[in-house]
N, C-alpha and C. Protein backbone atom coordinates (compact mmCIF):
# COMPACT_ATOMS: atom_id res chain seq x y z
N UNK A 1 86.77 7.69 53.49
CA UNK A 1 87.34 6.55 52.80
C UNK A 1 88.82 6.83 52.55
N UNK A 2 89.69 5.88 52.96
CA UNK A 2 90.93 6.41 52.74
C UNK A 2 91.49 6.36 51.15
N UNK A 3 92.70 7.45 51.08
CA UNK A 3 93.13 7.58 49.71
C UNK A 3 93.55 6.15 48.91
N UNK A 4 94.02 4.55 49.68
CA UNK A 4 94.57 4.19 49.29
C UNK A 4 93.61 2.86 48.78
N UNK A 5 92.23 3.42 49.26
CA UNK A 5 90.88 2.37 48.70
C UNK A 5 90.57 2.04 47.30
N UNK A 6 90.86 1.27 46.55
CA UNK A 6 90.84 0.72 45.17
C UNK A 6 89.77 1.28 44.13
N UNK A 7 88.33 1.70 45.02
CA UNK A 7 87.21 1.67 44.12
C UNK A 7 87.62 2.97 43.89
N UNK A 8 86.92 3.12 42.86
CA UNK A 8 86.98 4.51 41.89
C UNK A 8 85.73 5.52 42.16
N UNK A 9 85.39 6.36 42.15
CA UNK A 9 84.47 7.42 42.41
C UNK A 9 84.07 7.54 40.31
N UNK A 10 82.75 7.71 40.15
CA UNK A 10 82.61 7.44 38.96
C UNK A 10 81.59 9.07 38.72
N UNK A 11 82.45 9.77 37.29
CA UNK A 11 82.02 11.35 37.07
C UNK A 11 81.45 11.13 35.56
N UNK A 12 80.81 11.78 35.29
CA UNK A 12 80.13 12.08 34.05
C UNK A 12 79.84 14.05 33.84
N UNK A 13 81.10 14.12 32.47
CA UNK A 13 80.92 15.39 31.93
C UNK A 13 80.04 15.40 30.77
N UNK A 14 79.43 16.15 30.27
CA UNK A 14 77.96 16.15 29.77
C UNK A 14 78.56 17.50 28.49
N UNK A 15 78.57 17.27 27.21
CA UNK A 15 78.97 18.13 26.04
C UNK A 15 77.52 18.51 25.74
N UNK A 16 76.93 19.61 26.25
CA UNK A 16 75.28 19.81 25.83
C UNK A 16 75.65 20.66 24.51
N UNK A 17 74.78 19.83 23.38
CA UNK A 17 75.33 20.67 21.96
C UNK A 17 74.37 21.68 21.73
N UNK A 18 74.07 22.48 20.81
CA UNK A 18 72.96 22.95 20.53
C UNK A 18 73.20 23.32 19.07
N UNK A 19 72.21 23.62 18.23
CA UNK A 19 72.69 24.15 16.61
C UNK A 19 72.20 25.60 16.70
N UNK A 20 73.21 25.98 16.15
CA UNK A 20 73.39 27.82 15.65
C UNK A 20 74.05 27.60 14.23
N UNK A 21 74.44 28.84 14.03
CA UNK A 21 74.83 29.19 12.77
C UNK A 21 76.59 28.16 12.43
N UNK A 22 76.99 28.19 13.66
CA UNK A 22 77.64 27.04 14.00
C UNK A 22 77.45 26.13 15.64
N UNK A 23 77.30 25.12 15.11
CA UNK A 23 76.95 23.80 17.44
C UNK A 23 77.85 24.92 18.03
N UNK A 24 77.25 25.10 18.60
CA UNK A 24 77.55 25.43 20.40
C UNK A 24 76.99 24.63 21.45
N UNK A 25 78.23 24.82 22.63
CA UNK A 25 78.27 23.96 23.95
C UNK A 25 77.86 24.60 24.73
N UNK A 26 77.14 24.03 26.09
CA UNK A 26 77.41 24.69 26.58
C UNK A 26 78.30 24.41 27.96
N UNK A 27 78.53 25.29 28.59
CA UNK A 27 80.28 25.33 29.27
C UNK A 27 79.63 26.22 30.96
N UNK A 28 80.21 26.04 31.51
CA UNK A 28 79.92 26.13 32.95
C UNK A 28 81.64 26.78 33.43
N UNK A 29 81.67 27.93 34.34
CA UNK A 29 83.08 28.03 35.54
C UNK A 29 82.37 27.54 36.67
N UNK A 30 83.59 26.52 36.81
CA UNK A 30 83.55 25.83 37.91
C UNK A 30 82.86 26.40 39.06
N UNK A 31 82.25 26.50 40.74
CA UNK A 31 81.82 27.56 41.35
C UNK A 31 83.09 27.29 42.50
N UNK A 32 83.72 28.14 42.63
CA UNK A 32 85.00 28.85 43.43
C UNK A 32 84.94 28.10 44.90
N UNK A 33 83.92 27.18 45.20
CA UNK A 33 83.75 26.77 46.20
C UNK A 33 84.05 24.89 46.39
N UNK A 34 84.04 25.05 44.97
CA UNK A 34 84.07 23.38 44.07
C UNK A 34 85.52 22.48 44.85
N UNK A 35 85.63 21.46 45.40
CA UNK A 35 86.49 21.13 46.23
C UNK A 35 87.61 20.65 44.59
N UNK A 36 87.37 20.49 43.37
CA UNK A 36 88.11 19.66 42.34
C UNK A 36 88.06 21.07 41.40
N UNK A 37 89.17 21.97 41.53
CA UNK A 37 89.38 22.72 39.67
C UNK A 37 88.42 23.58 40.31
N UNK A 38 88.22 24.35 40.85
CA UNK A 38 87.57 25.78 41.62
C UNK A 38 87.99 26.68 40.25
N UNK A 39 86.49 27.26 40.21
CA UNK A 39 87.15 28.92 39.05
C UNK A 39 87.15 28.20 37.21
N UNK A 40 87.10 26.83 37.48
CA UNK A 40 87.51 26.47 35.55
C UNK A 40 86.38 26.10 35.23
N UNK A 41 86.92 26.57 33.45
CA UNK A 41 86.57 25.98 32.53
C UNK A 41 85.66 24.44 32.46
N UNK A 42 84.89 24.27 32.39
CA UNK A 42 84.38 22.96 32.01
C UNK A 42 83.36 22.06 31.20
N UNK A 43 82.55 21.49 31.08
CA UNK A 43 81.26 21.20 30.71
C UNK A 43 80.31 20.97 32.09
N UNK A 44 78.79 21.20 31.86
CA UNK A 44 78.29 20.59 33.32
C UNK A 44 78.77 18.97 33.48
N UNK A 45 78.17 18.63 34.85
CA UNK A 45 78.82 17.12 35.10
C UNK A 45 78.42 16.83 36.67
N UNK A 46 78.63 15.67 36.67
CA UNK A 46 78.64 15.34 38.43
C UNK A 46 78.57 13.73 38.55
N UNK A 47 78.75 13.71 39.98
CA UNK A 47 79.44 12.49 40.23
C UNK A 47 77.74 11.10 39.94
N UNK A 48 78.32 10.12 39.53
CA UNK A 48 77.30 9.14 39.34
C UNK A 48 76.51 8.49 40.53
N UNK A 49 75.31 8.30 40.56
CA UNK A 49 74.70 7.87 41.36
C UNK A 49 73.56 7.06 41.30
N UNK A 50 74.03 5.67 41.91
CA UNK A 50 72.93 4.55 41.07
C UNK A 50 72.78 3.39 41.75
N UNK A 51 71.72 2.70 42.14
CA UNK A 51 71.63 1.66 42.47
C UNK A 51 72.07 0.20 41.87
N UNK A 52 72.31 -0.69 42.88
CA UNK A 52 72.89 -2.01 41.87
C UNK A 52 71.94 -2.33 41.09
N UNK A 53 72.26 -2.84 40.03
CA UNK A 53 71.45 -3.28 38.95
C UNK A 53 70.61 -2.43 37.91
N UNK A 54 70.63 -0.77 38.59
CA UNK A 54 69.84 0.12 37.69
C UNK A 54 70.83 -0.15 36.06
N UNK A 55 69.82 0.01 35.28
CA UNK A 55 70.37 0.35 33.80
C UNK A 55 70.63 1.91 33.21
N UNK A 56 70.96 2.01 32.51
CA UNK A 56 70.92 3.10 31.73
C UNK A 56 71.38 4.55 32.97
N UNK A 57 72.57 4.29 33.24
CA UNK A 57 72.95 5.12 34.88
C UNK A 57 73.89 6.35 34.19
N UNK A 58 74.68 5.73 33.22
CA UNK A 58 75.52 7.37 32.66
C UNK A 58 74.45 7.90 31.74
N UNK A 59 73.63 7.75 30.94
CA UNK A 59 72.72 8.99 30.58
C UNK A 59 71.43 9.13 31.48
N UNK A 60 71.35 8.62 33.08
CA UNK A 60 70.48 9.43 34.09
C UNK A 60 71.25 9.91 34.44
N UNK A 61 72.46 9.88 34.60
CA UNK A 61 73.44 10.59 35.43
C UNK A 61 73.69 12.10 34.75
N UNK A 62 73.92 11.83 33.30
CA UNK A 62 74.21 12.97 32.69
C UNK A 62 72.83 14.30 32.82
N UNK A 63 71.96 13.07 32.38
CA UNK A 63 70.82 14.04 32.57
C UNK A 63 70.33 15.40 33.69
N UNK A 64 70.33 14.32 34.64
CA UNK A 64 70.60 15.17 36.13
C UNK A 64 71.54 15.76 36.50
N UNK A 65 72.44 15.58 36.21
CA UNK A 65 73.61 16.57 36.74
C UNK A 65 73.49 18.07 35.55
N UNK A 66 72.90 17.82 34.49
CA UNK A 66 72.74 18.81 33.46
C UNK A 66 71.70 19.91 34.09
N UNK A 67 70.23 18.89 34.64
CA UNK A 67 69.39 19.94 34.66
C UNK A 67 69.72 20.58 36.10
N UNK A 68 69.98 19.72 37.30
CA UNK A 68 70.55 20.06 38.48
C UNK A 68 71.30 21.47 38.57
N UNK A 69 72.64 21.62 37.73
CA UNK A 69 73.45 22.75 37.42
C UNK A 69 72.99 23.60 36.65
N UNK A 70 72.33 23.41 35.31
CA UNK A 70 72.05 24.62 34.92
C UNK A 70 70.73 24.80 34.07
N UNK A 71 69.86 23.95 34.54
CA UNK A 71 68.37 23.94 34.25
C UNK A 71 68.18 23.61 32.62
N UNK A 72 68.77 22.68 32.11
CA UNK A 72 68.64 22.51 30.42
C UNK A 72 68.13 21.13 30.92
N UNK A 73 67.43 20.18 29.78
CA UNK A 73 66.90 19.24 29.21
C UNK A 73 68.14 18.60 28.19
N UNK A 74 68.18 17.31 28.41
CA UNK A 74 69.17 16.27 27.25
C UNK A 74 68.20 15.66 26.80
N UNK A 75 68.82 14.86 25.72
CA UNK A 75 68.40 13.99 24.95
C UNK A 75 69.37 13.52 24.26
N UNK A 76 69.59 12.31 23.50
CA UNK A 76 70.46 11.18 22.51
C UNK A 76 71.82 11.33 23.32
N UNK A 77 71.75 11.03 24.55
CA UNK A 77 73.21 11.22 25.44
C UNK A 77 74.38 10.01 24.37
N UNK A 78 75.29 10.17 24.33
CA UNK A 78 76.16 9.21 23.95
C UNK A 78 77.76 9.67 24.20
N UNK A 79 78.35 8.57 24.79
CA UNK A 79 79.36 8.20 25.34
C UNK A 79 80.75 8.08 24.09
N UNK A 80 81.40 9.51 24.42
CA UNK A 80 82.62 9.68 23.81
C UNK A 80 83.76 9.32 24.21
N UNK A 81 84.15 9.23 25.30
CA UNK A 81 85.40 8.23 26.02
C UNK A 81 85.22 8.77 27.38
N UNK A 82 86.31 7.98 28.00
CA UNK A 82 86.53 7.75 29.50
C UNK A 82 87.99 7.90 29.71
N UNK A 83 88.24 8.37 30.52
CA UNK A 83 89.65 8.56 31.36
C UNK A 83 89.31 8.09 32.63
N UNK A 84 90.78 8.25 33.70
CA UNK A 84 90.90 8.18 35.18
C UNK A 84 91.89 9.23 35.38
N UNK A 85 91.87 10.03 36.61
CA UNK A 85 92.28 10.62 36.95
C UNK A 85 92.21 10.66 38.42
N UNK A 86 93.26 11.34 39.15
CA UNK A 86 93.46 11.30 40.49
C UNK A 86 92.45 12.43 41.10
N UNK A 87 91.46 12.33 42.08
CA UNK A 87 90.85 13.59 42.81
C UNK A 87 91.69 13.54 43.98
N UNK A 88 91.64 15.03 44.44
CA UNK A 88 92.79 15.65 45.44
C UNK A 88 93.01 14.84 46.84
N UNK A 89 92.29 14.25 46.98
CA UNK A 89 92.02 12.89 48.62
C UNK A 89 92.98 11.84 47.96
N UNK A 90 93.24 11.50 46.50
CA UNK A 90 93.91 10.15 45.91
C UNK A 90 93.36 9.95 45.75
N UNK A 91 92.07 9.53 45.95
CA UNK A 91 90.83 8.51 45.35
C UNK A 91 90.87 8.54 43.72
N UNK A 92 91.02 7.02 43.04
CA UNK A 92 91.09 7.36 41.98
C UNK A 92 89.42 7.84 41.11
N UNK A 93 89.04 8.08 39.59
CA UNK A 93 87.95 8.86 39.74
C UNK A 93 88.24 8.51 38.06
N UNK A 94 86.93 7.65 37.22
CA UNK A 94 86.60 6.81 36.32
C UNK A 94 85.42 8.52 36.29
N UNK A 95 86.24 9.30 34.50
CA UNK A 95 85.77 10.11 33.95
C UNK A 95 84.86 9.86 32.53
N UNK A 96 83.47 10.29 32.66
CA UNK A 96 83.15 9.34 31.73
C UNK A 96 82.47 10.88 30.68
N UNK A 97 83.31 10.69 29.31
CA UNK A 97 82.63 12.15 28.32
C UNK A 97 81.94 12.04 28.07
N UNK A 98 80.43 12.38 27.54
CA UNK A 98 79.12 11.82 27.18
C UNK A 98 79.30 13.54 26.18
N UNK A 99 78.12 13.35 25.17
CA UNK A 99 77.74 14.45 24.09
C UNK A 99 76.44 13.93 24.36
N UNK A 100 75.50 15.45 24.65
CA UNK A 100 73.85 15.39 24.48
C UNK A 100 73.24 16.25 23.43
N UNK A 101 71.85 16.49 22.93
CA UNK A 101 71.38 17.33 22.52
C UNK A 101 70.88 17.93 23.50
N UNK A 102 70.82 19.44 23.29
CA UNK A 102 69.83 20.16 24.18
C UNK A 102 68.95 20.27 23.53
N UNK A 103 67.82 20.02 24.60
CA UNK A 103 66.23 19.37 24.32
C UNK A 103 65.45 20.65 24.82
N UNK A 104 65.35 21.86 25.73
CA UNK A 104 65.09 22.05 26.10
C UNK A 104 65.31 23.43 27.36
N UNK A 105 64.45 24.31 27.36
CA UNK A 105 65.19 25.22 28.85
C UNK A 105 65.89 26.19 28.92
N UNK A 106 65.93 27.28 29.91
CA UNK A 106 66.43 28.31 29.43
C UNK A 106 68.16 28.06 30.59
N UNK A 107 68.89 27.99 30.30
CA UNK A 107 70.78 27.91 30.74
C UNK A 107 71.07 28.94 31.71
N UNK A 108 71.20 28.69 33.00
CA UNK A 108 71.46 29.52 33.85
C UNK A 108 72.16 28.77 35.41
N UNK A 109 72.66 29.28 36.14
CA UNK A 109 73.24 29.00 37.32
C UNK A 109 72.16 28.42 37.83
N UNK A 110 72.10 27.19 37.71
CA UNK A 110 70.73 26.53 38.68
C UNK A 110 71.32 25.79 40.18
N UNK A 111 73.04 25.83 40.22
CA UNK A 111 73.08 25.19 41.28
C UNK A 111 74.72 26.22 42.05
N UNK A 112 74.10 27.68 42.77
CA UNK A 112 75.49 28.11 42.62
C UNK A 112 76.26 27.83 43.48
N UNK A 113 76.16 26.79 44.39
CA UNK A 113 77.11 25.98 44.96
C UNK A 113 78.48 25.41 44.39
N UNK A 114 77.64 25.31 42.76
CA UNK A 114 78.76 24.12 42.22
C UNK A 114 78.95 25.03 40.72
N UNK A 115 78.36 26.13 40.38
CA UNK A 115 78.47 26.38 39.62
C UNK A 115 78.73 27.88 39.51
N UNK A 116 79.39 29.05 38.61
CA UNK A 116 80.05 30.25 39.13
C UNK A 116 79.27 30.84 38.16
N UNK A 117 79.07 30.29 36.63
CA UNK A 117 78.44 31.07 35.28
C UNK A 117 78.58 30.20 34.22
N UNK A 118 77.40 30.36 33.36
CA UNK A 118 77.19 29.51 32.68
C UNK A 118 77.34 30.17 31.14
N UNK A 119 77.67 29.33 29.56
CA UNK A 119 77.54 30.36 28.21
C UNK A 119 77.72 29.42 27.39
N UNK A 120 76.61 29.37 26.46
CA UNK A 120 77.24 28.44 25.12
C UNK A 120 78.30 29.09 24.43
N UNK A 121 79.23 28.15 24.33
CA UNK A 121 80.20 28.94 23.21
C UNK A 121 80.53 27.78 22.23
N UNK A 122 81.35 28.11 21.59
CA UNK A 122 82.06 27.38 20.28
C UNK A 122 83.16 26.50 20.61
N UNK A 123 82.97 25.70 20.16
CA UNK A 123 84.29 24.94 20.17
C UNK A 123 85.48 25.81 20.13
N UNK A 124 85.81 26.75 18.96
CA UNK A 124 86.60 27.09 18.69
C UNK A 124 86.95 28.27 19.55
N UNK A 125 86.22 28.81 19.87
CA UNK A 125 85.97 29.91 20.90
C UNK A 125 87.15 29.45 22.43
N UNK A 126 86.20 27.80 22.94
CA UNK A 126 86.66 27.51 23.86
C UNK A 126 88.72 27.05 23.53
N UNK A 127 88.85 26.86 22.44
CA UNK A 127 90.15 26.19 22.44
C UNK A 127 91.07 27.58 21.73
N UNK A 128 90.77 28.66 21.27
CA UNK A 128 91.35 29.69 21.52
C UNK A 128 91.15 30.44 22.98
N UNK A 129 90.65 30.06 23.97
CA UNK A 129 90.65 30.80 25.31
C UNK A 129 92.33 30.08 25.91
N UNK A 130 93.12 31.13 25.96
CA UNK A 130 94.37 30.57 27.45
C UNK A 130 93.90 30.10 28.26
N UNK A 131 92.42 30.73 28.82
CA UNK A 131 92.45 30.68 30.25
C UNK A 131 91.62 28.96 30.15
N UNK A 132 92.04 28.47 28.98
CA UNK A 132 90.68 26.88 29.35
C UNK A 132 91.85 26.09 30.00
N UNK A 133 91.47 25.09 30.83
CA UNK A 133 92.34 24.35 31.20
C UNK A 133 92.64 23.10 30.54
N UNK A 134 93.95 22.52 30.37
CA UNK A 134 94.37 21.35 29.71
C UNK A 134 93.42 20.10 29.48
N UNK A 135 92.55 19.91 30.07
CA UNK A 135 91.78 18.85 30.63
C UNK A 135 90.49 19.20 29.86
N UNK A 136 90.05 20.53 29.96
CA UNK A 136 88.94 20.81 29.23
C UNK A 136 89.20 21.34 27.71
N UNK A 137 90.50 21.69 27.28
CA UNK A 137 90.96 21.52 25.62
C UNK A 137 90.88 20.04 25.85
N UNK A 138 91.53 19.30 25.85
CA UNK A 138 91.07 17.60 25.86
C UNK A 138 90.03 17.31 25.02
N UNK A 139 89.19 17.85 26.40
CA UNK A 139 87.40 17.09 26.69
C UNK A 139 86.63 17.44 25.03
N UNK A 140 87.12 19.06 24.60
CA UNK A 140 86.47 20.17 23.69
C UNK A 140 87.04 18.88 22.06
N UNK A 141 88.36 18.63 21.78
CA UNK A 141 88.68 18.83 20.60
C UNK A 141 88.32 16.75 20.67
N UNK A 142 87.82 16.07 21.91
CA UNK A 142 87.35 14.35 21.25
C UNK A 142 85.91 14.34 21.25
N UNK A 143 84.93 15.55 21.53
CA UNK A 143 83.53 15.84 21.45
C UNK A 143 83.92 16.54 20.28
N UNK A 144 84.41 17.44 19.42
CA UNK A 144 84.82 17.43 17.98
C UNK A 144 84.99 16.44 17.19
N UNK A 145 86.15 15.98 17.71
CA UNK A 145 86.23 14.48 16.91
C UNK A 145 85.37 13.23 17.03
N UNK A 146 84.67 13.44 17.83
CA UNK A 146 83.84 12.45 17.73
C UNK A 146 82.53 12.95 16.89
N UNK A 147 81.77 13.84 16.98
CA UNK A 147 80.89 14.55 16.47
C UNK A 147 81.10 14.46 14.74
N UNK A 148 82.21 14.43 14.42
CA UNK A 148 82.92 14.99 12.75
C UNK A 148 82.83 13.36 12.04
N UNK A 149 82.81 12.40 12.89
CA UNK A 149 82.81 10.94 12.54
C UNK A 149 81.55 10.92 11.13
């Protein structure tokens, strides 16, 4: 499809919470092979996939792309905002944040194609790391702010 095609490619990042002594996320490196952000920081996620007229497509989407990558269970998915951003072809690419509970499952590299290592950590954890990328401080501190509502 060429870069200069209008429709948007549609992604869903997935904030899987869990309760500890303080919520933890959990967080995925990218797998080094990943054609978008190889090696980073992120939440699980993946691109949407849905028939016309299906309902309820960003929390199947989230769902599956959760257990797909790293074998956890969601539940109460809900939709924290959306961006667009450019993927490396131009194609533009309708980012959609979702926050889940983890329901379920033990967290591990379930897909290492797309995925390098998996770890719940902390919010705070993740936004004192240098190595997080701009995009995923973003993603970390409006799944805070939205959560704190």
């Amino acid at each position: 499809m060429p870069a200069d095609d209008p429709r948007y490619t549609v992604n869903v990042d997935v904030a899987v919470r869990r309760e500890r002594a303080s919520p933890e996320y959990l967080f995925i490196v990218r797998g080094e092979d990943e054609d978008h952000a190889p090696g980073t920081l992120g939440f699980p996620g993946g691109t949407m996939e849905a028939d016309p007229g299906e309902a309820g497509v960003v929390a199947a989407t989230a769902a599956r792309e959760v257990r797909e990558e790293v074998g956890v269970e969601v539940a109460n998915v809900e939709m924290v905002t959306s961006t667009v951003f450019e993927l490396d072809t131009g194609r533009p690419c309708l980012n959609v944040l979702v926050v889940a509970d983890y329901d379920g499952g033990e967290a591990h590299v379930a897909a290492p194609d797309e995925v390098g290592d998996v770890a719940w950590r902390t919010p705070e954890s993740v936004l004192a790391d240098e190595a997080t990328p701009p995009w995923t401080r973003e993603f970390v501190e409006d799944v805070t702010a939205y959560r704190e509502q």
